[in-house]
Structure formats: structure tokens, C-alpha cells
Protein backbone atom coordinates (compact mmCIF):
# COMPACT_ATOMS: atom_id res chain seq x y z
CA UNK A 1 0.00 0.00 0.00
CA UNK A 2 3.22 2.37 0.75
CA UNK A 3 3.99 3.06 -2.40
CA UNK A 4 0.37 3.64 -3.54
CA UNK A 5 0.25 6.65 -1.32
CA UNK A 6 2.60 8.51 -3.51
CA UNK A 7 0.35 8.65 -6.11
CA UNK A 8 -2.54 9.97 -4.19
CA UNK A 9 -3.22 14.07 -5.04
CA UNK A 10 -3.49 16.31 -1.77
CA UNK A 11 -7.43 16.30 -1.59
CA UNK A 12 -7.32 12.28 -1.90
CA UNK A 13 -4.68 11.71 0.58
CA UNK A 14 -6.97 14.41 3.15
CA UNK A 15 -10.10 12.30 2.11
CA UNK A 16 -8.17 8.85 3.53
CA UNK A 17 -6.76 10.89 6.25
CA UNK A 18 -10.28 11.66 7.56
CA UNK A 19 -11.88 8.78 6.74
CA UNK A 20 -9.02 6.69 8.75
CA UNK A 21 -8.15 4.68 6.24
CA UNK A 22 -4.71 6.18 6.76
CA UNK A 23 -2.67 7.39 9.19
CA UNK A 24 -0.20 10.91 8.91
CA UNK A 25 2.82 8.55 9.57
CA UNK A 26 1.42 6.03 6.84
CA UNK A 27 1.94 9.15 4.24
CA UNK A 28 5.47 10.10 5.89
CA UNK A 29 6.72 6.79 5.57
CA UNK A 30 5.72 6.47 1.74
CA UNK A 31 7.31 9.73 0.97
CA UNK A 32 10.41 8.15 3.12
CA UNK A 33 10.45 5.10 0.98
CA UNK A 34 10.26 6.83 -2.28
CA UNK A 35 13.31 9.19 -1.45
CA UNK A 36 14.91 6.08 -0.31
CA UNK A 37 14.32 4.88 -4.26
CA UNK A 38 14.73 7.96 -6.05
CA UNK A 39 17.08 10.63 -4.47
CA UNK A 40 20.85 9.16 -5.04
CA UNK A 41 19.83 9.34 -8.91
CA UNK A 42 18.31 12.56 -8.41
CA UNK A 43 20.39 14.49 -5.36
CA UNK A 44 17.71 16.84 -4.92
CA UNK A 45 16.91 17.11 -1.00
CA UNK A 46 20.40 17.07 0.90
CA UNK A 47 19.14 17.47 3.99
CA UNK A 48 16.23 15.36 5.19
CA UNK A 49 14.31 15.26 8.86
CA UNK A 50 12.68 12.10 8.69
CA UNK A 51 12.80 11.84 12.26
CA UNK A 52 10.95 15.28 12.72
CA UNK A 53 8.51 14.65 10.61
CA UNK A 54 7.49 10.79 11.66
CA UNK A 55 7.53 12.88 15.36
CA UNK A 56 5.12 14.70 13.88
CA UNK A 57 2.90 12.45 12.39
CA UNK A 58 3.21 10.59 15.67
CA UNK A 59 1.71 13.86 17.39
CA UNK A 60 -0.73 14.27 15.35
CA UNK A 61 -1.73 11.18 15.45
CA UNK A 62 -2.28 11.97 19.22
CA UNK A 63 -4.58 14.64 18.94
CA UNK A 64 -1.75 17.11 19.42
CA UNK A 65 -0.86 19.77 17.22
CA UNK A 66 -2.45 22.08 14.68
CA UNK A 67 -5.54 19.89 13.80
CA UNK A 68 -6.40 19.53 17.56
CA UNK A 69 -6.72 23.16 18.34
CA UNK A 70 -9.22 22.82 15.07
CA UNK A 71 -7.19 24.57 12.52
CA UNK A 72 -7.18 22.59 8.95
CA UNK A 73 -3.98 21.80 7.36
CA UNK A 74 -1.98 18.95 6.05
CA UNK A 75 -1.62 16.32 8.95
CA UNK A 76 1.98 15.21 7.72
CA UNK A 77 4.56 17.30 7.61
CA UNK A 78 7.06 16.83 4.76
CA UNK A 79 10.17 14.91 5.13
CA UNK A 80 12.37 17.83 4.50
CA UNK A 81 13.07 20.74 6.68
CA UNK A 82 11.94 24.48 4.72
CA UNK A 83 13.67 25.92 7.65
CA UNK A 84 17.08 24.70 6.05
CA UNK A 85 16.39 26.49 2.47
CA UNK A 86 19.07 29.59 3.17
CA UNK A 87 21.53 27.48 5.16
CA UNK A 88 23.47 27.27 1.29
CA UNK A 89 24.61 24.65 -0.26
CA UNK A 90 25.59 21.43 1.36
CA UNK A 91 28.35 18.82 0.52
CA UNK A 92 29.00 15.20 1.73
CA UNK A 93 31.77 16.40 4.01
CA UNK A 94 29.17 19.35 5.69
CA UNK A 95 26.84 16.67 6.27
CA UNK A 96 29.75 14.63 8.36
CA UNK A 97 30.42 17.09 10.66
């Protein structure tokens, strides 16, 4: 099912969302998987926060976070981090240190 979820739009992914057919971490772990496939051919996201977004899902998941307080959104965060976009480029040997 894992890598059906990749194919779903936004508005289908939100439908199975609320109808509990899946689960935020179900939709983090796809996109997970697929980077897994796709990204040393591509080397598009250097830095990825798998962790913080599975957390995420996790809290959600919970009842915690935006959706609790009743504020609509996307329940999964993406597996890479927007905050990183002006930290510049990043090499192999930045990533080791």
C-alpha cells in the first residue's frame, strides 16, 4: 500500500486521512520510501528530517498539534526541513560534521 500513497493528489490523501483509512505517519513513511528509491539518482533534498517529521505524524496522530486546536492543514509534515532552504549549499563532508 506504501507506495500507492505517492500517487494519491493532496485532496485524496486528506479524504483517507479523515476517513481513517490512513494514518499521517502512513503518508510520511511512503514519501520516506520513495526518497529512499529515487534521491541518489536525483540528489535533490540534501538534507532530510525524517525523524521530525514521523515525530510529527506521531503527534498528530495523538490529537496534538495544529488539527487539535481545530485549525485545517496537512496532517503530515514533509520529510524535508523548509527551515534549512538559506543554510546554502551542502556537501558530503558538511553533512559529516
Amino acid at each position: 500500500m506504501s507506495a500507492d500513497l505517492i500517487h494519491l493528489s493532496a485532496l485524496e490523501a486528506a479524504a483517507k486521512l479523515a476517513a481513517g483509512e490512513i494514518t499521517p505517519l502512513d503518508l510520511v513513511d511512503a514519501a520516506a520510501a520513495r526518497i529512499e528509491r529515487v534521491e541518489p539518482a536525483i540528489n535533490a533534498l540534501p538534507t532530510l528530517c525524517l525523524e521530525r517529521a514521523r515525530d510529527h505524524a506521531r503527534r498528530l496522530m495523538r490529537g496534538e498539534g495544529r488539527e487539535a486546536a481545530g485549525e485545517r492543514g496537512c496532517w503530515a509534515t514533509p520529510p524535508r526541513d523548509h527551515s534549512l532552504r538559506d543554510a546554502g549549499p551542502r556537501s558530503p563532508e558538511s553533512v559529516a560534521r
